[in-house]
PDB file of N, CA and C in Angstrom:
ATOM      1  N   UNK A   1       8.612 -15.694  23.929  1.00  0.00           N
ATOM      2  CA  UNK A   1       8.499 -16.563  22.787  1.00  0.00           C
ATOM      3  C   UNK A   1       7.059 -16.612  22.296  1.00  0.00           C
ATOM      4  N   UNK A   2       5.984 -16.524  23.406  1.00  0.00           N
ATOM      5  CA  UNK A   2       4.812 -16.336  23.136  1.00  0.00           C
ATOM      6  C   UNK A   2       4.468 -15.007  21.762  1.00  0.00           C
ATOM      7  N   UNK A   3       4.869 -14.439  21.935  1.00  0.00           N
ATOM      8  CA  UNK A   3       4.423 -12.700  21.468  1.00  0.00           C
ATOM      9  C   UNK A   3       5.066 -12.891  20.166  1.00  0.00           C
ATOM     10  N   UNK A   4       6.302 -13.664  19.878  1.00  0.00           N
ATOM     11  CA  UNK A   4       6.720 -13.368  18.772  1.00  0.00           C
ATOM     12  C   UNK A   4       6.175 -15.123  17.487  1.00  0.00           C
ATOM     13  N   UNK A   5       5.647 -15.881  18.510  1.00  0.00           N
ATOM     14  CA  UNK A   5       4.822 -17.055  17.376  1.00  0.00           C
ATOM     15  C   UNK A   5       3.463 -16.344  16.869  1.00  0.00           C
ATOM     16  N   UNK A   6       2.909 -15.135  18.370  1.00  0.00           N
ATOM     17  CA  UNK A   6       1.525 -15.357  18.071  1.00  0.00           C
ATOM     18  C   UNK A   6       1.819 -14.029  16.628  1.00  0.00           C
ATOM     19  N   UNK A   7       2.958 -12.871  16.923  1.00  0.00           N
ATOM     20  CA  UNK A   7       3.209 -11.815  15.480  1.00  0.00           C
ATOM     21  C   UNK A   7       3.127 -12.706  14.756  1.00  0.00           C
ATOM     22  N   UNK A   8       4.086 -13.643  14.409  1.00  0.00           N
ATOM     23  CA  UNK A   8       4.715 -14.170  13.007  1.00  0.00           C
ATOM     24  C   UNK A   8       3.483 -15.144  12.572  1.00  0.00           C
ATOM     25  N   UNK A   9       2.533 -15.861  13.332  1.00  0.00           N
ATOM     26  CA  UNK A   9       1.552 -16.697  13.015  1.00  0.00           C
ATOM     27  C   UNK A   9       0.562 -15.809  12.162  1.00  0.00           C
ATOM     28  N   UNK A  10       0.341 -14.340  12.896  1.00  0.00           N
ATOM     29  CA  UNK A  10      -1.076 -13.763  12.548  1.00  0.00           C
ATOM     30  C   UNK A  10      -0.012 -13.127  10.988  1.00  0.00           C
ATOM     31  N   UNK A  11       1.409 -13.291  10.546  1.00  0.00           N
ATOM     32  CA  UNK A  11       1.884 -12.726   9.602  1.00  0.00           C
ATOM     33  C   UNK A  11       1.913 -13.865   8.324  1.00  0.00           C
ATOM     34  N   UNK A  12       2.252 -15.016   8.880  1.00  0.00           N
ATOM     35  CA  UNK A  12       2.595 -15.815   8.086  1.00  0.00           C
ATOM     36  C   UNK A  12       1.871 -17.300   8.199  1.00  0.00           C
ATOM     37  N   UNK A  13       1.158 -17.817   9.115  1.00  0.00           N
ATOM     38  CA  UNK A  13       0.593 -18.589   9.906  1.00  0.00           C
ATOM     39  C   UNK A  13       1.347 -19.381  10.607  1.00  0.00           C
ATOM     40  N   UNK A  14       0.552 -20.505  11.174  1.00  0.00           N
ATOM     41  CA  UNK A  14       1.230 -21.444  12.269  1.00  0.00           C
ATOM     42  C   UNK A  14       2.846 -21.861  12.040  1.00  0.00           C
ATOM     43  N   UNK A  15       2.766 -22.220  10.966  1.00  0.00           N
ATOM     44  CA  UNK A  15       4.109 -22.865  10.682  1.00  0.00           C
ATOM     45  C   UNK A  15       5.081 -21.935  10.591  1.00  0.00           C
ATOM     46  N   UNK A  16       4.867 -20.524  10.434  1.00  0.00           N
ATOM     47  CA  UNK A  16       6.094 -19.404  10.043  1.00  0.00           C
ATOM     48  C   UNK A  16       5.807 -19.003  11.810  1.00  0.00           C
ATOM     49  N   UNK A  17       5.078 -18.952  12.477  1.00  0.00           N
ATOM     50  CA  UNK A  17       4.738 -19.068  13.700  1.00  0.00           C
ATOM     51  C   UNK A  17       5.890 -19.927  14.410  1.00  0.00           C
ATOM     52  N   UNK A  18       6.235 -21.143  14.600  1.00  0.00           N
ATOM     53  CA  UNK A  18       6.736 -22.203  15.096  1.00  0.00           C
ATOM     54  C   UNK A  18       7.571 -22.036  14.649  1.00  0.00           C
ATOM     55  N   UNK A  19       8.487 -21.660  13.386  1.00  0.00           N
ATOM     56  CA  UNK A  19       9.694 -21.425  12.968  1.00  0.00           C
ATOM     57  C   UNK A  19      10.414 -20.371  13.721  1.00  0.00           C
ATOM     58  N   UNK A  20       9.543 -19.339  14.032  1.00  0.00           N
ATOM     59  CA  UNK A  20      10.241 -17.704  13.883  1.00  0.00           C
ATOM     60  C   UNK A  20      10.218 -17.826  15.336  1.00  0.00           C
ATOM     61  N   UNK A  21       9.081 -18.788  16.413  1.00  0.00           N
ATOM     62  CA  UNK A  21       9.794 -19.073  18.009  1.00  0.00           C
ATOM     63  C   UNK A  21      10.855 -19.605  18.339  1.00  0.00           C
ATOM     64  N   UNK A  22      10.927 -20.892  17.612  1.00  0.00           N
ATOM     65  CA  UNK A  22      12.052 -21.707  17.766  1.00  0.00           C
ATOM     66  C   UNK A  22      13.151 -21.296  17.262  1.00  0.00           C
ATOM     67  N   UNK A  23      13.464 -19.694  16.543  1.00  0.00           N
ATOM     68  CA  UNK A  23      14.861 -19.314  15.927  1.00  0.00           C
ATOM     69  C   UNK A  23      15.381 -18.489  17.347  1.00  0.00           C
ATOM     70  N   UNK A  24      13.976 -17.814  17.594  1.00  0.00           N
ATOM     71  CA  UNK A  24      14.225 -17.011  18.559  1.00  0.00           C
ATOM     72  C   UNK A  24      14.629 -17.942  19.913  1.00  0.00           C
ATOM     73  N   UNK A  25      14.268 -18.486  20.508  1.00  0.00           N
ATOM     74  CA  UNK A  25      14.657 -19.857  21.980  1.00  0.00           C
ATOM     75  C   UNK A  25      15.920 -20.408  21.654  1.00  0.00           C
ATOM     76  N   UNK A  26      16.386 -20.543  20.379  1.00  0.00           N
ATOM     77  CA  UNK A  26      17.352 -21.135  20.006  1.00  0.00           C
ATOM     78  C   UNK A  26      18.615 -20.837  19.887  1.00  0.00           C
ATOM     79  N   UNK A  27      18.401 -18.687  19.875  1.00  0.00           N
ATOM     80  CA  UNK A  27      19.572 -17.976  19.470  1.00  0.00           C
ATOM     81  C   UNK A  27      20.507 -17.980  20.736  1.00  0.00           C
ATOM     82  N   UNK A  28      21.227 -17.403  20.907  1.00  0.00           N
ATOM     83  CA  UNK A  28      21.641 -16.879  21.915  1.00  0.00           C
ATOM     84  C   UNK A  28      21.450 -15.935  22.373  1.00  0.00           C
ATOM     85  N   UNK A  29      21.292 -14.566  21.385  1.00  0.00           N
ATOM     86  CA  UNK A  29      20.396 -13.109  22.073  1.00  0.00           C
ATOM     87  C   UNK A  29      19.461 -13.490  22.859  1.00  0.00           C
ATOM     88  N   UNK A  30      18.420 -14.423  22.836  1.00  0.00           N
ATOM     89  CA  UNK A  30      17.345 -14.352  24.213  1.00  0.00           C
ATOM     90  C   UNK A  30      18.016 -14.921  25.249  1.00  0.00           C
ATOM     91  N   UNK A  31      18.648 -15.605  25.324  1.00  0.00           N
ATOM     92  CA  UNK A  31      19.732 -16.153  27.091  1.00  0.00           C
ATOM     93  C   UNK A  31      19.936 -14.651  27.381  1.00  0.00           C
ATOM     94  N   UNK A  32      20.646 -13.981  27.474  1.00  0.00           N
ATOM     95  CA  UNK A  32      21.327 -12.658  27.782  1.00  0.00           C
ATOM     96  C   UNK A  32      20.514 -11.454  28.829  1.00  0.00           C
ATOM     97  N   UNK A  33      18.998 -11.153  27.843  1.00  0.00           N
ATOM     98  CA  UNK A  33      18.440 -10.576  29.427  1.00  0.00           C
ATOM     99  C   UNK A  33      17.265 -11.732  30.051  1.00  0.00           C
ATOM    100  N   UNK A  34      17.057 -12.666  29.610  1.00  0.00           N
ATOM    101  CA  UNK A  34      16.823 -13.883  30.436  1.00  0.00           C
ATOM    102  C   UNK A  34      17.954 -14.143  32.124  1.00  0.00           C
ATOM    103  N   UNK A  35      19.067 -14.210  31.344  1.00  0.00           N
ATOM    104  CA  UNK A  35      20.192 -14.872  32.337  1.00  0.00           C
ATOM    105  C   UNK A  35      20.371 -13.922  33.545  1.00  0.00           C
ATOM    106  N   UNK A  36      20.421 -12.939  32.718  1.00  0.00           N
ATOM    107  CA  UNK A  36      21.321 -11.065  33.626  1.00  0.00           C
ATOM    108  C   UNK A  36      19.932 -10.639  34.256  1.00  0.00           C
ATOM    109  N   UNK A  37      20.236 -10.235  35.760  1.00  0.00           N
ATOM    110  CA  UNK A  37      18.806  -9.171  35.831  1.00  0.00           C
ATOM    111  C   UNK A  37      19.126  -8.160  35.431  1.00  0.00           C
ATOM    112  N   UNK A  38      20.056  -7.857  34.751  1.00  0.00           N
ATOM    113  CA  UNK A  38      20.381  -5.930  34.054  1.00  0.00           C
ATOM    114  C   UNK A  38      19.555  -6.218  32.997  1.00  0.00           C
ATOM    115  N   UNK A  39      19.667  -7.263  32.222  1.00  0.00           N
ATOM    116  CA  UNK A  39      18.815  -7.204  31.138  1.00  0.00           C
ATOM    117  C   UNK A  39      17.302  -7.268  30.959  1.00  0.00           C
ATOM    118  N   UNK A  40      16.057  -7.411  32.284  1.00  0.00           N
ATOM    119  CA  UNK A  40      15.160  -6.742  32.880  1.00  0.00           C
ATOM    120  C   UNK A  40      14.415  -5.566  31.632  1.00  0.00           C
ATOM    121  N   UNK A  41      14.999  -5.005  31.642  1.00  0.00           N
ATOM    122  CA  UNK A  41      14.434  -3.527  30.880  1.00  0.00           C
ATOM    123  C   UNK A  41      14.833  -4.179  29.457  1.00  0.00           C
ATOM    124  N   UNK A  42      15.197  -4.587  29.156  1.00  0.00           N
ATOM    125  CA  UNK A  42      15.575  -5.317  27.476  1.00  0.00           C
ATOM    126  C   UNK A  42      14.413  -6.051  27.567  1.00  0.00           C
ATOM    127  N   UNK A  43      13.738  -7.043  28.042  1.00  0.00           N
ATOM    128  CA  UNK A  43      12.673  -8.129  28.187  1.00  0.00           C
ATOM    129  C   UNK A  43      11.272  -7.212  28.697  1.00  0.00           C
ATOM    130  N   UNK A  44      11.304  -6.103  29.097  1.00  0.00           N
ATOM    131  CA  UNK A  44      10.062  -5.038  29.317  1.00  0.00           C
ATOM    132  C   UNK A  44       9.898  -4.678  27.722  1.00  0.00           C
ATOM    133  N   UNK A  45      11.364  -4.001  27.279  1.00  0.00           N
ATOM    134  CA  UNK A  45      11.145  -3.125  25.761  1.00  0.00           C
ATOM    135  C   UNK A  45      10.050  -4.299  24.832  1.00  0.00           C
ATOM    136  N   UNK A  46      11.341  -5.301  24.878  1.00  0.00           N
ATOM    137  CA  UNK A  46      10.907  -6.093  23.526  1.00  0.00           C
ATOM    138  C   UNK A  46       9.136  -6.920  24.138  1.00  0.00           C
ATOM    139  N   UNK A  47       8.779  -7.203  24.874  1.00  0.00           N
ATOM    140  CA  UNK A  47       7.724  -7.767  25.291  1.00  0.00           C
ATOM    141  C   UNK A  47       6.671  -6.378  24.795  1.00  0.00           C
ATOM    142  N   UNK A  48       6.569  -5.105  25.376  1.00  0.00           N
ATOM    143  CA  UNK A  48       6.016  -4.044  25.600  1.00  0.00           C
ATOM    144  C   UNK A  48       5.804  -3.755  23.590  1.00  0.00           C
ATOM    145  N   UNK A  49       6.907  -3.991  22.843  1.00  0.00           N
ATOM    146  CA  UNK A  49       7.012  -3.305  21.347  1.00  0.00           C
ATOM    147  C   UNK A  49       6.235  -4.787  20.790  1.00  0.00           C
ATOM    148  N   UNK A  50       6.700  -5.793  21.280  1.00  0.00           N
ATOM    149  CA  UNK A  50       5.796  -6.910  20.558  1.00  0.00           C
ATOM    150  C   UNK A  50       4.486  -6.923  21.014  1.00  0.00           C
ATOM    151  N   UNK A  51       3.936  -6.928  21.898  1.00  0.00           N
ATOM    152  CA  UNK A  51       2.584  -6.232  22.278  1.00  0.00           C
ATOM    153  C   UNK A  51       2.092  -5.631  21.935  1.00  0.00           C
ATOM    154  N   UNK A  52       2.417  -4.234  21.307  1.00  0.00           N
ATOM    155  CA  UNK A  52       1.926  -3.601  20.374  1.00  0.00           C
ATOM    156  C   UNK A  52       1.899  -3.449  19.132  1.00  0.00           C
ATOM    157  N   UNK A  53       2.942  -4.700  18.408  1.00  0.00           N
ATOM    158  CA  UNK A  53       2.721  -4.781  17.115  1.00  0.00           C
ATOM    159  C   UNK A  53       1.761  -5.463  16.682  1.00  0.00           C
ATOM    160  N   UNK A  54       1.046  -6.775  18.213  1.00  0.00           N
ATOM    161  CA  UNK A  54       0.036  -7.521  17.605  1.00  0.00           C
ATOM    162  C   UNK A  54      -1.404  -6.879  17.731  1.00  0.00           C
ATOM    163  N   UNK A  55      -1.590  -5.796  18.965  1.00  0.00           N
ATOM    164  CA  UNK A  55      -2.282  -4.748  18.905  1.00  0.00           C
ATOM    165  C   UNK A  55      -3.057  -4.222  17.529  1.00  0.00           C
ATOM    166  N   UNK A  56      -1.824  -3.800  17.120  1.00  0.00           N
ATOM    167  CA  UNK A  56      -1.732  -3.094  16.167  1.00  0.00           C
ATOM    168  C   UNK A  56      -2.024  -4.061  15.040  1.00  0.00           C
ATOM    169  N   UNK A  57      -1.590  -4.886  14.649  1.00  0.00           N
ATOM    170  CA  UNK A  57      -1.985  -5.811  13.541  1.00  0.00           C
ATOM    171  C   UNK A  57      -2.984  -6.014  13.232  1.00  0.00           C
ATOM    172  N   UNK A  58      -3.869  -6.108  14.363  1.00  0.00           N
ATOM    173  CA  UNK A  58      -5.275  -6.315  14.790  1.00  0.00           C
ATOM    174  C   UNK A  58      -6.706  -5.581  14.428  1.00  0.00           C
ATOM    175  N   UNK A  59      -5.668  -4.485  14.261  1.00  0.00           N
ATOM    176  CA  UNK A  59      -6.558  -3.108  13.984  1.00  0.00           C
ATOM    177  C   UNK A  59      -6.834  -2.379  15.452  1.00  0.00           C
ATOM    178  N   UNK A  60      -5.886  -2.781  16.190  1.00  0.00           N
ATOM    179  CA  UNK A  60      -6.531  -1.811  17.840  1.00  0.00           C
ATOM    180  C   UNK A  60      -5.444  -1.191  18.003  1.00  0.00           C
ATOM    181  N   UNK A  61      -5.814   0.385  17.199  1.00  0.00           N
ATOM    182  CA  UNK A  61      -4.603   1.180  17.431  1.00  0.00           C
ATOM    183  C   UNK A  61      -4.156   1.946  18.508  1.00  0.00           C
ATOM    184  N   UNK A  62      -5.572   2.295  19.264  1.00  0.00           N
ATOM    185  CA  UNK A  62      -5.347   3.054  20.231  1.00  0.00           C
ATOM    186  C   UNK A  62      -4.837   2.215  21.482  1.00  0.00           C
ATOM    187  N   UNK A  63      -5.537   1.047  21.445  1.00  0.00           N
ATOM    188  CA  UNK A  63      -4.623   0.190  22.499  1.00  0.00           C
ATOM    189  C   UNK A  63      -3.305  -0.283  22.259  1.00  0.00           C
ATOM    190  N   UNK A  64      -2.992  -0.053  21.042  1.00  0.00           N
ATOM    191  CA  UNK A  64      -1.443  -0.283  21.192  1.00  0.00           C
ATOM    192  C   UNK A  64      -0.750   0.468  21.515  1.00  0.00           C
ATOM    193  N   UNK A  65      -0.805   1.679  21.931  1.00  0.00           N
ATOM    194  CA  UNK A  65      -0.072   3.074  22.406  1.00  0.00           C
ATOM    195  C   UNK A  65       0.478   2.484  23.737  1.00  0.00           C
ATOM    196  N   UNK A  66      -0.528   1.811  24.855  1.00  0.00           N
ATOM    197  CA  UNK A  66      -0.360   1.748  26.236  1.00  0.00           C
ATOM    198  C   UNK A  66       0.661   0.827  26.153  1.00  0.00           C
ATOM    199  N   UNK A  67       0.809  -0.170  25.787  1.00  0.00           N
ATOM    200  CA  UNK A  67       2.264  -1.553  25.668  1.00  0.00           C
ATOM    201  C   UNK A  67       3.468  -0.090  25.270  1.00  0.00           C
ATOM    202  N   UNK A  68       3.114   0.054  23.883  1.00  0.00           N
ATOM    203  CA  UNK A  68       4.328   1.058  23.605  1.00  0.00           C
ATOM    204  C   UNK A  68       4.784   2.230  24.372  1.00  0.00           C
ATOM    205  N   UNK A  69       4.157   2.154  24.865  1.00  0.00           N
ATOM    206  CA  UNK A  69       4.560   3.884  26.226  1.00  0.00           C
ATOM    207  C   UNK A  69       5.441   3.390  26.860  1.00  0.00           C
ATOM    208  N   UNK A  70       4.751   1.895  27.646  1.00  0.00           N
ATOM    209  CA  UNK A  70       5.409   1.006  28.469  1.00  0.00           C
ATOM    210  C   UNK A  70       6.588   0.526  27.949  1.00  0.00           C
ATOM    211  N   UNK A  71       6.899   0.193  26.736  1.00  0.00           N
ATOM    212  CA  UNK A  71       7.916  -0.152  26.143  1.00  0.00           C
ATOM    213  C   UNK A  71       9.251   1.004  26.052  1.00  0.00           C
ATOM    214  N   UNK A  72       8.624   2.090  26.073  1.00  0.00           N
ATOM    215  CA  UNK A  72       9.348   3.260  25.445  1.00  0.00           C
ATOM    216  C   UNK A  72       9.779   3.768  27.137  1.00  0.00           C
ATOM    217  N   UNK A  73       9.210   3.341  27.845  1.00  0.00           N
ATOM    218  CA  UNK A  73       9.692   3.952  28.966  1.00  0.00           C
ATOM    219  C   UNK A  73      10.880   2.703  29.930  1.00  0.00           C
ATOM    220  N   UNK A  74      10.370   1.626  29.221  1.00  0.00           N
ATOM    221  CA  UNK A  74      11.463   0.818  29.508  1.00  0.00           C
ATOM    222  C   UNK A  74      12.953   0.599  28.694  1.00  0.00           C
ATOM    223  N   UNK A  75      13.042   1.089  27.423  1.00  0.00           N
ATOM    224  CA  UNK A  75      13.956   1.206  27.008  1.00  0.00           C
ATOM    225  C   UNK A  75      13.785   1.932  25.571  1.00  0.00           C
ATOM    226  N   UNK A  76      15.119   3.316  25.285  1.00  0.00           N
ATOM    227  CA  UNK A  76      14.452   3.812  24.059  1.00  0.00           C
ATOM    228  C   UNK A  76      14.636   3.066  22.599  1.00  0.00           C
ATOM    229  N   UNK A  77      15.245   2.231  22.941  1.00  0.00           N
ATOM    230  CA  UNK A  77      15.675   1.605  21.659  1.00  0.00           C
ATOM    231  C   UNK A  77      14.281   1.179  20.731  1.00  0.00           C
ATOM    232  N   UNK A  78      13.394   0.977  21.363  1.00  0.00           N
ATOM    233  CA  UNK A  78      12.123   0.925  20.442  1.00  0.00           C
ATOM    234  C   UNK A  78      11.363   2.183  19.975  1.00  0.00           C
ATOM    235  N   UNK A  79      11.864   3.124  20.081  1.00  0.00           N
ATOM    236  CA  UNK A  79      11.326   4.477  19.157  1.00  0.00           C
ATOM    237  C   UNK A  79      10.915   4.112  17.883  1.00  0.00           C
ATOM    238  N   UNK A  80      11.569   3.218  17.078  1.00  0.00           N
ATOM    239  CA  UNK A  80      11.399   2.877  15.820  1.00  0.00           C
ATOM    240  C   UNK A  80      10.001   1.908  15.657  1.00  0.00           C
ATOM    241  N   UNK A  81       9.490   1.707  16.821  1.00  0.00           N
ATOM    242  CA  UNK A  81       8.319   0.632  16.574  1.00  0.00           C
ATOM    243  C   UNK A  81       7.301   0.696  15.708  1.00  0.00           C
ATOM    244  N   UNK A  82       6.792   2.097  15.763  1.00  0.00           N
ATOM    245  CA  UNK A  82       5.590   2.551  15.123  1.00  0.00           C
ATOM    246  C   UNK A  82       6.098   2.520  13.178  1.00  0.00           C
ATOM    247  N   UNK A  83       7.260   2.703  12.949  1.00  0.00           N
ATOM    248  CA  UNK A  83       7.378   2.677  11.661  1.00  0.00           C
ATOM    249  C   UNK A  83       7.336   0.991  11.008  1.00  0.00           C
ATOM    250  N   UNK A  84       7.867  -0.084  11.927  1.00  0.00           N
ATOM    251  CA  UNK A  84       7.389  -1.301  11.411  1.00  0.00           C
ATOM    252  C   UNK A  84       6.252  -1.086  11.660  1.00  0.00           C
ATOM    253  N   UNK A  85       5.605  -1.079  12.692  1.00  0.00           N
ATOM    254  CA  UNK A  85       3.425  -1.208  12.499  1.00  0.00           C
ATOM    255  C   UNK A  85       3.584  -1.045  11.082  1.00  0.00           C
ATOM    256  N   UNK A  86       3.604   0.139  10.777  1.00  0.00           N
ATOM    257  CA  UNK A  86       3.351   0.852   9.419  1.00  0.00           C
ATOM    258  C   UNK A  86       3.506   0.210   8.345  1.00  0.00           C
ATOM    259  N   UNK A  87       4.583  -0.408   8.227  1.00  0.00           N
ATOM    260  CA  UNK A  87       5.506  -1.724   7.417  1.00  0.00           C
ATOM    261  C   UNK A  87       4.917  -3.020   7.263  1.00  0.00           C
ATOM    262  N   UNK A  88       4.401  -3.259   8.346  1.00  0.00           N
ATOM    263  CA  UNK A  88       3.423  -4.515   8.643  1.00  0.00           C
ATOM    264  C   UNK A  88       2.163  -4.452   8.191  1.00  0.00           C
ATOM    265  N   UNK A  89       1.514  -3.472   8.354  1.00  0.00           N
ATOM    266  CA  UNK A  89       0.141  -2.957   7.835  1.00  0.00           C
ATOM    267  C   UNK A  89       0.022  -2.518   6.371  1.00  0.00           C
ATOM    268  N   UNK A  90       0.927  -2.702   5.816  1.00  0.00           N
ATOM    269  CA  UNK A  90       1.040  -1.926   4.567  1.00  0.00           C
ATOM    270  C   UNK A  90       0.411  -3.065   3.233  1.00  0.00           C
ATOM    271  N   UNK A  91      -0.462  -2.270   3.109  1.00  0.00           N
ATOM    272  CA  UNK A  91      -1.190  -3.356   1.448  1.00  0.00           C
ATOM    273  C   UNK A  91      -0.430  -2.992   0.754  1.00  0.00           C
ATOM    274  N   UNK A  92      -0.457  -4.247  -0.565  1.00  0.00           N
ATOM    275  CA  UNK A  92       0.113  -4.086  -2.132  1.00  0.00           C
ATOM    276  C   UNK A  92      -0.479  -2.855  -2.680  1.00  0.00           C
ATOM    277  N   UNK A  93      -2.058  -2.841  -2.544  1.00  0.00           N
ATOM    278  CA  UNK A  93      -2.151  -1.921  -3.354  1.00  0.00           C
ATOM    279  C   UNK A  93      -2.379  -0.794  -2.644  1.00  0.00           C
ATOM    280  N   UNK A  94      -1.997  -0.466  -1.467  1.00  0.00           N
ATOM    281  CA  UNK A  94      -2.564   0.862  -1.073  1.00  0.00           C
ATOM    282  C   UNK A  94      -1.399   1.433  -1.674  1.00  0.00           C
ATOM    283  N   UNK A  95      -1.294   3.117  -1.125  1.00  0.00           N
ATOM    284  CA  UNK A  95      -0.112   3.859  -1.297  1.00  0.00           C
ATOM    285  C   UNK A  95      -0.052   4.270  -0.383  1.00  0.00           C
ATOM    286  N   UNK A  96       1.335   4.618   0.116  1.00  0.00           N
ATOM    287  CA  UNK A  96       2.009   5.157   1.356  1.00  0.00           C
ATOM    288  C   UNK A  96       1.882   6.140   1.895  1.00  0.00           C
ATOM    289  N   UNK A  97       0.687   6.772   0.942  1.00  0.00           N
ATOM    290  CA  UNK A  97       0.573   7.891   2.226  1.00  0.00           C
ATOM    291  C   UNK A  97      -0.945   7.738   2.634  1.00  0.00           C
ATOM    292  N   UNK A  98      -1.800   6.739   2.183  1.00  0.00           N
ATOM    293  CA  UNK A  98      -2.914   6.306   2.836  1.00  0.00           C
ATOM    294  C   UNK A  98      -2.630   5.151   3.936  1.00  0.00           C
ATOM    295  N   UNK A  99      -1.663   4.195   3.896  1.00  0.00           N
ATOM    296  CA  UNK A  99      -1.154   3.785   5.115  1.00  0.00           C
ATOM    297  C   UNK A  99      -0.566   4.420   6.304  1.00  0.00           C
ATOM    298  N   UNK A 100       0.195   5.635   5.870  1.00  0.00           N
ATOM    299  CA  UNK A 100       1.136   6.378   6.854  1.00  0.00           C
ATOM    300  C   UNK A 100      -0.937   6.923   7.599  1.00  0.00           C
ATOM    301  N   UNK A 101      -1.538   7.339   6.838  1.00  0.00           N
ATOM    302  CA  UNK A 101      -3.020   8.678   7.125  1.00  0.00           C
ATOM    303  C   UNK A 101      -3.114   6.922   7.924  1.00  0.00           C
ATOM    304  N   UNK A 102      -4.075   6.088   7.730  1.00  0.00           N
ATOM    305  CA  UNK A 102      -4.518   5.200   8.684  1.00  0.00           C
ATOM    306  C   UNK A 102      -3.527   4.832   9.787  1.00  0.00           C
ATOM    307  N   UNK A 103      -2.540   4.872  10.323  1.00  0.00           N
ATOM    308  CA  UNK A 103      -1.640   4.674  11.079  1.00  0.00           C
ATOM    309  C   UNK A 103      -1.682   5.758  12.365  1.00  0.00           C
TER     310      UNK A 103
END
């Protein structure tokens, strides 16, 4: 819950922060690999991909690789991570292929 107030805070601030934890604590998808130890490697991925999106937000690209390795080796379902970074990082006025080149 930590990882995803401190994304959504540095996206939207405190208050979209405190919203976007409390949807998440609230759902039922987080009970599931909370509850199960199978779900273990689900709580590595998503911890490991949110780690590196705030990394990454940050401007510390190369340190966001190490969470995401870790992530990617805990489950592949986060392959897609690096294209939100991209998504997240993306100015109004840049163009997409000077975001994709800084990425």
């Amino acid at each position: 819950m930590a990882l995803v107030f401190v994304l959504a805070r540095r996206l939207g601030g405190a208050r979209l922060g405190i919203v976007a934890a409390s949807i998440v604590a609230l759902t039922y998808a987080a009970d599931v690999p909370v509850l199960w130890a199978s779900g273990a490697q689900d709580l590595l991925a998503i911890c490991g991909a949110l780690a590196s999106l705030i990394l990454y937000s940050q401007g510390r690209r190369r340190l966001a690789a190490a969470p995401f390795l870790l992530a990617l080796l805990s489950k592949e379902t986060v392959l897609l991570t690096p294209i939100v970074a991209v998504l997240l990082d993306r100015r109004a006025h840049d163009s997409w292929t000077k975001t994709i080149r800084a990425a």
